[in-house]
N, C-alpha and C. Protein backbone atom coordinates (compact mmCIF):
# COMPACT_ATOMS: atom_id res chain seq x y z
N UNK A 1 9.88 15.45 29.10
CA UNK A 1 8.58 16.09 29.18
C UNK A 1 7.65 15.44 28.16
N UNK A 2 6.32 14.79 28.45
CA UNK A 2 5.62 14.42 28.04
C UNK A 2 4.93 15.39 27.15
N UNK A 3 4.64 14.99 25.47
CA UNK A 3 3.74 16.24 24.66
C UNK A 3 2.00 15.78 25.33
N UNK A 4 1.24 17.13 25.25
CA UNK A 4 0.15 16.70 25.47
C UNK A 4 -0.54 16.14 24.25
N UNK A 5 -1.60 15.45 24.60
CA UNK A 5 -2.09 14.81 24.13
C UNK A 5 -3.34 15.49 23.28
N UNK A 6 -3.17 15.02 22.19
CA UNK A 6 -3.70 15.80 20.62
C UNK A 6 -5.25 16.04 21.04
N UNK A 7 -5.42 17.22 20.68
CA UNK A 7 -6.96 17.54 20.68
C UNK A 7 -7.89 17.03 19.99
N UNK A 8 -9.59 16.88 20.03
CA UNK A 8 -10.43 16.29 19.16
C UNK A 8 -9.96 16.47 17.79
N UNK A 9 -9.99 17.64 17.51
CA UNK A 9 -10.08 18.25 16.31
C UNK A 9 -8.78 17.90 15.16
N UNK A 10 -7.90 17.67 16.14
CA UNK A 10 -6.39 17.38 15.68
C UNK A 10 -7.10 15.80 15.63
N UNK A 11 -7.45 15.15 16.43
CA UNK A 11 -7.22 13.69 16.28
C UNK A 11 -8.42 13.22 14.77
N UNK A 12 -9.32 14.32 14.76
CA UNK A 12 -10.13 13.89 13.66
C UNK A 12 -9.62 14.50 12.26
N UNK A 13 -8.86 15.60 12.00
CA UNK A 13 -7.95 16.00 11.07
C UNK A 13 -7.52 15.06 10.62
N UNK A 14 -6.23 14.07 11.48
CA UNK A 14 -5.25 13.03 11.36
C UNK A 14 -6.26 11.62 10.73
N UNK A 15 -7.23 11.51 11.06
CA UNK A 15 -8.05 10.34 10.64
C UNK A 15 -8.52 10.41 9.09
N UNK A 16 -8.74 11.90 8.74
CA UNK A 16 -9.60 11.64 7.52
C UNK A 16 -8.34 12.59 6.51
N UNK A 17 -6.96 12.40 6.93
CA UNK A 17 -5.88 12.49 6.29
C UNK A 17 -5.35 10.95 6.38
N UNK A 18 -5.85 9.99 6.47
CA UNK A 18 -5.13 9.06 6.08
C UNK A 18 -5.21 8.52 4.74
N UNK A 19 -6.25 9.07 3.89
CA UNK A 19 -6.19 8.76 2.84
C UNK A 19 -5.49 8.88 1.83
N UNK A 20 -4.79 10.01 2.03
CA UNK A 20 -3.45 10.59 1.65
C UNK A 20 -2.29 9.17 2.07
N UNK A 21 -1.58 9.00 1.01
CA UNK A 21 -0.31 7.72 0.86
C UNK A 21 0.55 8.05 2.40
N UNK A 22 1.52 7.15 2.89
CA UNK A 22 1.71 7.55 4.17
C UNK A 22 3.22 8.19 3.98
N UNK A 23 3.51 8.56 2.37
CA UNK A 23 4.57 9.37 2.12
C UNK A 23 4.38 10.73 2.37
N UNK A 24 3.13 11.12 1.68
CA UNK A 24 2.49 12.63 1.94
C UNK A 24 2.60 12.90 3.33
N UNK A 25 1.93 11.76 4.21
CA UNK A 25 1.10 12.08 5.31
C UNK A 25 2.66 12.53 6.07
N UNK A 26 3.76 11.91 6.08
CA UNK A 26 5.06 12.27 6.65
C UNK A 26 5.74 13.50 6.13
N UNK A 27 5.24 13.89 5.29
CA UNK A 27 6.01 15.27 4.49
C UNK A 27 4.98 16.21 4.89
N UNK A 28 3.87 16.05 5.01
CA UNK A 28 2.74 17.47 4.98
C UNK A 28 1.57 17.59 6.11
N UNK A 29 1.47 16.45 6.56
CA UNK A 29 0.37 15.97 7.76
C UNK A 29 0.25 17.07 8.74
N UNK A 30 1.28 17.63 8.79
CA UNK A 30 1.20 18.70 10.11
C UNK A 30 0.73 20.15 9.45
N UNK A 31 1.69 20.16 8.70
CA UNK A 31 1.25 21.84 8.17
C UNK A 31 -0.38 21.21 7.48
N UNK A 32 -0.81 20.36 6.53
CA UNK A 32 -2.15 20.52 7.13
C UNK A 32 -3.12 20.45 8.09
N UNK A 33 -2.96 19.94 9.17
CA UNK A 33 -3.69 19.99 10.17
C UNK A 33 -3.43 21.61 10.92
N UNK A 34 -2.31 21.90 10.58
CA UNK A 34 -2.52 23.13 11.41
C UNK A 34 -3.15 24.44 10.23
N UNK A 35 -3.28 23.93 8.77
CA UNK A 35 -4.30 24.98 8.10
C UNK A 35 -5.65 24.43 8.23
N UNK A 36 -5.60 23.56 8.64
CA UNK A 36 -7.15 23.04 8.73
C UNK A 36 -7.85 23.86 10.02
N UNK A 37 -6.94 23.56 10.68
CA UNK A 37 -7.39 23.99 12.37
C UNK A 37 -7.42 25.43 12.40
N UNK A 38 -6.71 26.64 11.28
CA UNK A 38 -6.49 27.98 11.31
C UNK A 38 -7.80 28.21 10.67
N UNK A 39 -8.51 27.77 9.75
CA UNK A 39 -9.38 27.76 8.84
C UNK A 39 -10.46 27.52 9.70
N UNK A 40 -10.70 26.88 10.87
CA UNK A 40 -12.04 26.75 10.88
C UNK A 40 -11.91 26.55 13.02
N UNK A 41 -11.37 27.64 13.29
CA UNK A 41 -10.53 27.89 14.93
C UNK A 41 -11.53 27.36 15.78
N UNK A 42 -12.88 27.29 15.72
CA UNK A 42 -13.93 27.03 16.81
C UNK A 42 -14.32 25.44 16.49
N UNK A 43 -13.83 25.05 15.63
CA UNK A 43 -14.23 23.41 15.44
C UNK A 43 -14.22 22.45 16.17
N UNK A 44 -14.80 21.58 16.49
CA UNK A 44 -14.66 20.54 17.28
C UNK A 44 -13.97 19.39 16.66
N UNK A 45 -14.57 19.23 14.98
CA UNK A 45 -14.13 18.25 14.43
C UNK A 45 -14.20 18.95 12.85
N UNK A 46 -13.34 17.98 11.84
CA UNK A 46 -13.66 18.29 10.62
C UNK A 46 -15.45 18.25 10.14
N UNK A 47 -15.55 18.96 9.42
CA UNK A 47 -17.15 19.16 8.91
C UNK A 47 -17.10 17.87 7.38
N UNK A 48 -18.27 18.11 7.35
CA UNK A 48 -18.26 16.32 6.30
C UNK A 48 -17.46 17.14 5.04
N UNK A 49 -17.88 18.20 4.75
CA UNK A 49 -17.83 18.84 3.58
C UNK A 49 -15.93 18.44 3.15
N UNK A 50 -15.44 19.27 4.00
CA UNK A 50 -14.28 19.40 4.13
C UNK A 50 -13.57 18.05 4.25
N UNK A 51 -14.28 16.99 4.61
CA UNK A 51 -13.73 15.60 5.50
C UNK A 51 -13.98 14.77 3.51
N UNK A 52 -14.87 15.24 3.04
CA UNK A 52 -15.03 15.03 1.77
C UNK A 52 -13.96 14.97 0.61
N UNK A 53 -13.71 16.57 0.63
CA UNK A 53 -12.73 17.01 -0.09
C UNK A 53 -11.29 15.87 0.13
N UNK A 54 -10.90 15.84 1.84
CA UNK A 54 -9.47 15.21 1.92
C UNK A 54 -9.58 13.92 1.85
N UNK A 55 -10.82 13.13 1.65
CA UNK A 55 -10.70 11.87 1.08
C UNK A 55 -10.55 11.99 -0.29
N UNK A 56 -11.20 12.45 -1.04
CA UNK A 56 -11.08 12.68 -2.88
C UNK A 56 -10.38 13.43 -2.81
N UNK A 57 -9.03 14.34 -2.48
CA UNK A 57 -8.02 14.68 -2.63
C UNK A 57 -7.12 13.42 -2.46
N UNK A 58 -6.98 12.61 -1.58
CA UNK A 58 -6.01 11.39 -1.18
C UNK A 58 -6.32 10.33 -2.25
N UNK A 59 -7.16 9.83 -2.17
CA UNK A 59 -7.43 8.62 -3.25
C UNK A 59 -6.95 9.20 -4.74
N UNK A 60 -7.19 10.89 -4.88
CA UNK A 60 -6.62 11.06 -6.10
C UNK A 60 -5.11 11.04 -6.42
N UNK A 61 -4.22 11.46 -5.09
CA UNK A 61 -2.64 11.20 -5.02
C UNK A 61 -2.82 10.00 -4.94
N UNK A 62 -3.35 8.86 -4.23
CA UNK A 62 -2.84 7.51 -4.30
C UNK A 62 -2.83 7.32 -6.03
N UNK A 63 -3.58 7.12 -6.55
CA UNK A 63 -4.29 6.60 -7.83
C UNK A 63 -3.02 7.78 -8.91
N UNK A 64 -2.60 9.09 -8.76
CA UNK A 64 -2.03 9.54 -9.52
C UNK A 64 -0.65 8.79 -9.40
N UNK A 65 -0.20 8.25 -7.80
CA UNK A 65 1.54 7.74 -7.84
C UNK A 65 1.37 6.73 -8.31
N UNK A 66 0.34 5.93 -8.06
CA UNK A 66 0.60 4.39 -8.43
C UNK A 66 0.78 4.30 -9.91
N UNK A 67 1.46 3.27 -10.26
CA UNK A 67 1.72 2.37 -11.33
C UNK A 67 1.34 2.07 -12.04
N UNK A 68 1.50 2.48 -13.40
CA UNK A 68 0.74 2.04 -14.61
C UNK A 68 0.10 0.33 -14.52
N UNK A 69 -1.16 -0.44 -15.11
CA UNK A 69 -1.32 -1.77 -14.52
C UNK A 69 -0.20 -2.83 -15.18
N UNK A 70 0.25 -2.25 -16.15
CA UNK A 70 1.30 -3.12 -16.83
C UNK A 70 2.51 -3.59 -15.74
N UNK A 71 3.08 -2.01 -15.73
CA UNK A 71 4.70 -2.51 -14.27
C UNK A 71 3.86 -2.69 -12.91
N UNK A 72 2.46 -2.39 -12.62
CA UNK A 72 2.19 -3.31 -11.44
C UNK A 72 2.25 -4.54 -11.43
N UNK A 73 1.52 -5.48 -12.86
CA UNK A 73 1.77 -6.77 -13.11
C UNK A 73 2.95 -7.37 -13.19
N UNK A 74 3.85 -6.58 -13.84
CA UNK A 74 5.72 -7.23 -13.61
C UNK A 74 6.76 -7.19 -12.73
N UNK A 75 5.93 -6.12 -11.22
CA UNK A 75 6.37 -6.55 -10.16
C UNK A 75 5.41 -7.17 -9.37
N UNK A 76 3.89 -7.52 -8.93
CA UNK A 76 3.54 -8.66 -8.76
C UNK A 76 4.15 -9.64 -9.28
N UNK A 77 4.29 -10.00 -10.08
CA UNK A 77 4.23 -11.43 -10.43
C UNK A 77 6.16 -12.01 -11.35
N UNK A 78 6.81 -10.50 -11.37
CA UNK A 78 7.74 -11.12 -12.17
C UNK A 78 9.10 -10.48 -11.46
N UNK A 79 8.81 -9.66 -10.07
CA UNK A 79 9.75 -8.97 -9.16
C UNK A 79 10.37 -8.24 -9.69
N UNK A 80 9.47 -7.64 -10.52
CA UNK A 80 10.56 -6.32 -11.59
C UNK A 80 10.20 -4.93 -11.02
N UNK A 81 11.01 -4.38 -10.46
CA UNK A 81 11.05 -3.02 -9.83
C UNK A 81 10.11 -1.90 -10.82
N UNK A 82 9.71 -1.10 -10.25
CA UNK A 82 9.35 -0.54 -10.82
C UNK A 82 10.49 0.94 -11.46
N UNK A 83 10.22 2.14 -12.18
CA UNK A 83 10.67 2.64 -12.68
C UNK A 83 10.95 3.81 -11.39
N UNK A 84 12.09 4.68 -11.33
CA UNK A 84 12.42 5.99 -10.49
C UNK A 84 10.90 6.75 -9.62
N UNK A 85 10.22 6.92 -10.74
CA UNK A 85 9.25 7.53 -10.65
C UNK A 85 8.10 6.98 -9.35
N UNK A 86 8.23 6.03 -9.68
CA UNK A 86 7.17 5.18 -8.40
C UNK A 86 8.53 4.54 -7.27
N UNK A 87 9.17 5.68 -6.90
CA UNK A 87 9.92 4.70 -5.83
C UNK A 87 9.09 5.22 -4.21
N UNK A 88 8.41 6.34 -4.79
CA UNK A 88 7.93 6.31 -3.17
C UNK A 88 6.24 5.62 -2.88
N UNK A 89 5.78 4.94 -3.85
CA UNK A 89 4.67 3.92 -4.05
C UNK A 89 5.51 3.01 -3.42
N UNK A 90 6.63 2.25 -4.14
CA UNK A 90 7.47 1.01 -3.98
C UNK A 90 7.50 1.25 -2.36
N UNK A 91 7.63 2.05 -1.82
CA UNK A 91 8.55 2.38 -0.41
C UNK A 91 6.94 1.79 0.53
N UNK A 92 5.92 2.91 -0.10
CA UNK A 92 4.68 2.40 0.95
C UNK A 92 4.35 1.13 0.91
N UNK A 93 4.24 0.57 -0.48
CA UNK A 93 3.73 -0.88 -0.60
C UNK A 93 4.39 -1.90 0.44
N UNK A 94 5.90 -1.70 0.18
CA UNK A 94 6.59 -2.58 0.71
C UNK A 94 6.82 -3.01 2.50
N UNK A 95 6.82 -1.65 2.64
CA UNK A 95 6.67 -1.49 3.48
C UNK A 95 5.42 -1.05 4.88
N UNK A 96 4.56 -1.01 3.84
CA UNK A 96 3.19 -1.01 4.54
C UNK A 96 2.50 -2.37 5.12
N UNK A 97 2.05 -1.66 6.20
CA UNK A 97 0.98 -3.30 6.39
C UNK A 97 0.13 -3.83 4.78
N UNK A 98 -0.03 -5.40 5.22
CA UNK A 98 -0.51 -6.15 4.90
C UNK A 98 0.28 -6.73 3.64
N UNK A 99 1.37 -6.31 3.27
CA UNK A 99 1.97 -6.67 2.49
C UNK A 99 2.04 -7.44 1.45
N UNK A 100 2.15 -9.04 2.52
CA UNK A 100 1.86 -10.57 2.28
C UNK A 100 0.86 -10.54 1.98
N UNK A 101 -0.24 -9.93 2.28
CA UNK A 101 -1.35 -10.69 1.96
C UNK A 101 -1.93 -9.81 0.72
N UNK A 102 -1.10 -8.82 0.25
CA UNK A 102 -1.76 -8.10 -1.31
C UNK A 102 -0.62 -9.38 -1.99
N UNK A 103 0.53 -9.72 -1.75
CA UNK A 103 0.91 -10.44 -2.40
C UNK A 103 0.24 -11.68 -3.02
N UNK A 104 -0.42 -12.41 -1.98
CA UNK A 104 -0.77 -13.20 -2.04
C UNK A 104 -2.23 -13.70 -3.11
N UNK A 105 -3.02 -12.33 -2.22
CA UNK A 105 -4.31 -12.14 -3.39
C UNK A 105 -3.87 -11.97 -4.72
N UNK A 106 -2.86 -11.37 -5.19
CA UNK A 106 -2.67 -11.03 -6.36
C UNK A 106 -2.06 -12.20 -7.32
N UNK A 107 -1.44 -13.80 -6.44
CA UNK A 107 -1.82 -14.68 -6.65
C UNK A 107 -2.83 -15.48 -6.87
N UNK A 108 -3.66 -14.65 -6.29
CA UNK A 108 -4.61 -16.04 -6.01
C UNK A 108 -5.48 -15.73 -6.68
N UNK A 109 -5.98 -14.39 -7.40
CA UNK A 109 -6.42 -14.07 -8.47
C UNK A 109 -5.85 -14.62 -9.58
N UNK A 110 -5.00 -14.55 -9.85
CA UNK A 110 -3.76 -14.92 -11.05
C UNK A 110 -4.19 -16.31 -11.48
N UNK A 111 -3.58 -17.48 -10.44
CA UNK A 111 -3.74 -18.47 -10.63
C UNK A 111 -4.76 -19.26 -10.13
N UNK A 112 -5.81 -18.78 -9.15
CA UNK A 112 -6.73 -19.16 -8.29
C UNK A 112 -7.78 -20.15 -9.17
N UNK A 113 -7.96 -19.64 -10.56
CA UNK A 113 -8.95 -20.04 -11.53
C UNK A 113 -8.05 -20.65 -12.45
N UNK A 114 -7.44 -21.18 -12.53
CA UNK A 114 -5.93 -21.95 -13.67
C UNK A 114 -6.29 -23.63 -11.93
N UNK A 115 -5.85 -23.35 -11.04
CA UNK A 115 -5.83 -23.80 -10.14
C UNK A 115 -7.19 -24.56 -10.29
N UNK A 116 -8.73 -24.17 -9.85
CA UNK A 116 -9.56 -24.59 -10.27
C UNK A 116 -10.01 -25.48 -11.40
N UNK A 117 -9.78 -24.77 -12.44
CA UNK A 117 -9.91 -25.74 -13.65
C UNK A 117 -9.64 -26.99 -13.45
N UNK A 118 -7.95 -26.82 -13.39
CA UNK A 118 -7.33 -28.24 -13.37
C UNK A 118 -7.87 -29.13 -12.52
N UNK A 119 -7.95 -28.31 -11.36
CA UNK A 119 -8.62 -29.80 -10.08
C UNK A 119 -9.94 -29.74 -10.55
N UNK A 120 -10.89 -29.15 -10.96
CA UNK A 120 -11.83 -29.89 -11.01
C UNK A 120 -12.36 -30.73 -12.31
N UNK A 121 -11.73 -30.25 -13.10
CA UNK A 121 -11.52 -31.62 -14.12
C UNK A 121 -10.68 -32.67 -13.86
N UNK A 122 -9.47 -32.66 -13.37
CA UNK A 122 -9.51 -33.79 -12.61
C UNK A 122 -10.10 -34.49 -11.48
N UNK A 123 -11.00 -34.11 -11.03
CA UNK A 123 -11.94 -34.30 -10.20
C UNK A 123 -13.01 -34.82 -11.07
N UNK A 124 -13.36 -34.38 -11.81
CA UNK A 124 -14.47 -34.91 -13.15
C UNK A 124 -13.87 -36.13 -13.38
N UNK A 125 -13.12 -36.45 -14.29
CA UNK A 125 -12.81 -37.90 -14.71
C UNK A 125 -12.18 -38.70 -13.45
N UNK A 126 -12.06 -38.18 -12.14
CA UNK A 126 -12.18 -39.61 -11.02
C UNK A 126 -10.50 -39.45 -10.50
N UNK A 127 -9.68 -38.59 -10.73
CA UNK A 127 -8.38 -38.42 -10.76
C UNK A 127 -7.92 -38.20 -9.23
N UNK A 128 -8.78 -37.13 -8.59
CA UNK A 128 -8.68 -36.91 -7.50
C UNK A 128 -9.82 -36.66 -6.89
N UNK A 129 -10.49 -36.35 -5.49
CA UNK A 129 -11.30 -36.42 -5.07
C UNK A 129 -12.11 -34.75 -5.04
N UNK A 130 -13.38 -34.32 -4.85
CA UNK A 130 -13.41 -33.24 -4.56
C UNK A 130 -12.81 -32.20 -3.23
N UNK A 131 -13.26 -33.05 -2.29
CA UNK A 131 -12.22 -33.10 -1.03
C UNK A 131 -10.80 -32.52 -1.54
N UNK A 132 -10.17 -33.29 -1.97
CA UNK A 132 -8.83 -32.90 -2.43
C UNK A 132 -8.34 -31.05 -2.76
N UNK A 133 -9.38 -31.19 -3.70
CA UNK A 133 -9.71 -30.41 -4.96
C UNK A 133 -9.77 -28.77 -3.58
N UNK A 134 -10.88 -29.11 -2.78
CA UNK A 134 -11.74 -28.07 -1.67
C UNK A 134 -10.16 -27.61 -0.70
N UNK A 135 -9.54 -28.90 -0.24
CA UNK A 135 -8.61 -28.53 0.51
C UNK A 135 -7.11 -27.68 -0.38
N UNK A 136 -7.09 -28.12 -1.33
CA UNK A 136 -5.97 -27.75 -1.95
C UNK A 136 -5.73 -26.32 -1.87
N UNK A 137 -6.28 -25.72 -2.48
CA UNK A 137 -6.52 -24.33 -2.71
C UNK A 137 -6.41 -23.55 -1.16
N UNK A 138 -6.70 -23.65 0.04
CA UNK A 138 -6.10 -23.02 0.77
C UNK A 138 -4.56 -23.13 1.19
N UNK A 139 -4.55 -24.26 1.32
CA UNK A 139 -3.01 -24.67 1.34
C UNK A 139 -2.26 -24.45 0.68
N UNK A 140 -2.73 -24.12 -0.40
CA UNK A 140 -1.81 -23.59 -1.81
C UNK A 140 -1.32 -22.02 -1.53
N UNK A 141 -2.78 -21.48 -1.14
CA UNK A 141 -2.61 -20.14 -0.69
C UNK A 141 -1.93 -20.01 0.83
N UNK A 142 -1.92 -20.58 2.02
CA UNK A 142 -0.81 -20.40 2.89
C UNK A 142 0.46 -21.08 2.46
N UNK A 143 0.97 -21.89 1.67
CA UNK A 143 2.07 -21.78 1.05
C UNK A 143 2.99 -20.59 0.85
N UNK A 144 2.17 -20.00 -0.09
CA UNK A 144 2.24 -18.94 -1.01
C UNK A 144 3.08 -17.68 0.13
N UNK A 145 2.18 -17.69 0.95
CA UNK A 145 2.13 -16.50 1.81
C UNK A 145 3.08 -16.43 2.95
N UNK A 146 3.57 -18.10 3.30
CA UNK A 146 4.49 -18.60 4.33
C UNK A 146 5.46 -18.58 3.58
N UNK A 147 5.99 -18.63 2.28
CA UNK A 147 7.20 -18.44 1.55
C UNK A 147 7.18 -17.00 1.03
N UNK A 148 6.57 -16.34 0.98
CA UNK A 148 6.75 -15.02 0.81
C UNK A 148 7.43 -14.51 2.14
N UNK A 149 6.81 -14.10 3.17
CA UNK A 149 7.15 -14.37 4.50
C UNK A 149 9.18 -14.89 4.97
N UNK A 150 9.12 -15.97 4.65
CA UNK A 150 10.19 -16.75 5.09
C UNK A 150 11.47 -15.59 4.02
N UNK A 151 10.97 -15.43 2.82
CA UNK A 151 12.00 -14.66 1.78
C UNK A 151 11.95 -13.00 2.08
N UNK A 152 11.30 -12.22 2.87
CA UNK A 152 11.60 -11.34 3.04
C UNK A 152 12.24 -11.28 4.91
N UNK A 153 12.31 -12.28 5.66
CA UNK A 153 12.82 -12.15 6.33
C UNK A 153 14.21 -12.61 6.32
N UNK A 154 14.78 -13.48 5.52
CA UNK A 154 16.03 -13.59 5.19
C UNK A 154 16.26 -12.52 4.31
N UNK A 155 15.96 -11.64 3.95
CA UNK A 155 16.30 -10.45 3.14
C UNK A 155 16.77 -11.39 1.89
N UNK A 156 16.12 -11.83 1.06
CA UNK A 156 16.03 -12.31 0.18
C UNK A 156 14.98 -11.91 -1.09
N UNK A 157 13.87 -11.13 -0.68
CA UNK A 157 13.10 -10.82 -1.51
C UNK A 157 13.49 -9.19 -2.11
N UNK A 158 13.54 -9.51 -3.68
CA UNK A 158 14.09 -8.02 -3.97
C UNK A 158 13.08 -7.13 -4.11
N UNK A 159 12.33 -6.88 -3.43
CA UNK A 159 10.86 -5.84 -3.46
C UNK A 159 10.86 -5.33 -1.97
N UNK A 160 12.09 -5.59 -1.19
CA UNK A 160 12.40 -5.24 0.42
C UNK A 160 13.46 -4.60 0.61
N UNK A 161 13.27 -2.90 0.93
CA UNK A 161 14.20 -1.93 1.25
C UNK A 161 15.27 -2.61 2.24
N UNK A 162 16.48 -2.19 1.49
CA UNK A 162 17.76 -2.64 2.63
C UNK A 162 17.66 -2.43 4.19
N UNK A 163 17.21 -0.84 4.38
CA UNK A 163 17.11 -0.65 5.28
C UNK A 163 15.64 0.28 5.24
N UNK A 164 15.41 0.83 6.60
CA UNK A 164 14.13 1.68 6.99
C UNK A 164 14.58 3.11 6.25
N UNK A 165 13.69 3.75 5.36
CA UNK A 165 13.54 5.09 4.82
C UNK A 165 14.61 4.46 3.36
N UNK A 166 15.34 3.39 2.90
CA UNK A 166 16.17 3.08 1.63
C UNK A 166 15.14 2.48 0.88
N UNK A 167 14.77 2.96 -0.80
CA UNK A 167 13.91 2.61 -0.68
C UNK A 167 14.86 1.65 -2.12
N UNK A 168 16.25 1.25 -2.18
CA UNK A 168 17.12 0.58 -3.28
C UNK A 168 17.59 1.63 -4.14
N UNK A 169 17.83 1.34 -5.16
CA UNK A 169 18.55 1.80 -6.46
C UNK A 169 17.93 3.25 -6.10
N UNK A 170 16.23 3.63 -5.82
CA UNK A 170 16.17 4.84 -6.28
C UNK A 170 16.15 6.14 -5.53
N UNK A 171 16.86 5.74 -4.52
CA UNK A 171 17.16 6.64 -3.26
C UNK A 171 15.87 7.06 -2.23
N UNK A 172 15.53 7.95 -1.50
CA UNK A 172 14.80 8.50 -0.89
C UNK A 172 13.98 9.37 -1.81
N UNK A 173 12.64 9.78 -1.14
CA UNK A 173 11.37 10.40 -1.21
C UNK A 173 11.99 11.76 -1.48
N UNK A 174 12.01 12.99 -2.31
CA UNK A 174 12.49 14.33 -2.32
C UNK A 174 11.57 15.18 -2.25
N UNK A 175 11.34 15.28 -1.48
CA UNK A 175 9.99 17.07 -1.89
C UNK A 175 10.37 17.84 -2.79
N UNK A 176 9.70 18.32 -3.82
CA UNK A 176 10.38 19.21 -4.93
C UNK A 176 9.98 20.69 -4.45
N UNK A 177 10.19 21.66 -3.93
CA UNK A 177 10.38 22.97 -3.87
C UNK A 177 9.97 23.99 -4.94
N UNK A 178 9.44 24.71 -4.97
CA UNK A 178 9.04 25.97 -6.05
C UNK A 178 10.19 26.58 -6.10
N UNK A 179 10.27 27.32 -7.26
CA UNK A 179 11.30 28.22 -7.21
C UNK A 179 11.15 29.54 -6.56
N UNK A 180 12.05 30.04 -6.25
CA UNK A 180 11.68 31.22 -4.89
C UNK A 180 11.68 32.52 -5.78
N UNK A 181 10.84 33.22 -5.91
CA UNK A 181 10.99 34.71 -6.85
C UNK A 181 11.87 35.90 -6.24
N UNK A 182 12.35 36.43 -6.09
CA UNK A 182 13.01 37.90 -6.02
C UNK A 182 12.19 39.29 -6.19
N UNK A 183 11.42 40.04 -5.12
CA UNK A 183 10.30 40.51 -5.27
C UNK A 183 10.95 41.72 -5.61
């Protein structure tokens, strides 16, 4: 049996909950859409007000899980896991689109201007050509991005869950529970 197919209101709920990490959005996505939808029964769509709030609610969970900039820099650039605490950041990153290509920028920031220098002072004293200098730098950067690539598909890159929902050493995502009172 086919489910029917999600209403306006549901499909515009789900849109301006994506801002929320896509750990939340798998643990809570439903029970909020269905307080959203109890809250406001005649809606067609979320109201800005409200559509407000669940963007600056989400960007504030992204920005609270993520990573101090220090252990972001030492797993960019030095494949050092991060700590227990950020394993369900580790899980989205890794596993989220675009992957390669935050990898990559975060190269190409890094060394993009180290890169520069050199060629174009050697380009200054006659060493190599500017040409050279113009082409290098992309090629440097699909390098980059085609060996990143090539190492997580041999399961070779250690920033790549063994398997789907493993997120390594620090197990799965836990919802933490309130404690239940005794009335």
């Amino acid at each position: 049996m086919a489910l029917p197919p999600p209403d306006r209101f549901e499909r515009s709920a789900r849109r301006w909950l994506r801002a929320y990490p896509p750990r939340w959005r798998r643990a809570r996505a439903d029970e909020a859409v269905a307080l959203l939808a109890d809250l406001a029964p005649d809606a067609r769509r979320v109201d800005l007000r409200t559509a407000l709030g669940l963007v600056r609610g989400g960007w504030s969970t992204r920005r609270r899980t993520r990573p101090p900039l220090r252990t972001y820099l030492a797993f960019r650039f030095r494949d050092r896991l991060p700590g227990p605490e950020h394993s369900g950041w580790l899980e989205d990153d890794v596993t989220g689109r675009w992957f390669h290509a935050r990898v990559a920028l975060a190269q190409i920031l890094l060394f993009g201007p180290v890169f520069g220098l050199v060629a174009s002072g050697m380009a200054a004293i006659g060493w190599v050509s500017w040409d050279a200098v113009l082409f290098g730098f992309p090629v440097m950067v699909l390098g980059e991005v085609v060996r990143a690539a090539r190492r997580t598909l041999r399961h070779e890159d250690p920033r790549r869950p063994a398997a789907a929902g493993d997120v390594g050493r620090f197990g799965p995502y836990q919802p933490l529970d309130p404690p239940q009172r005794d009335a």
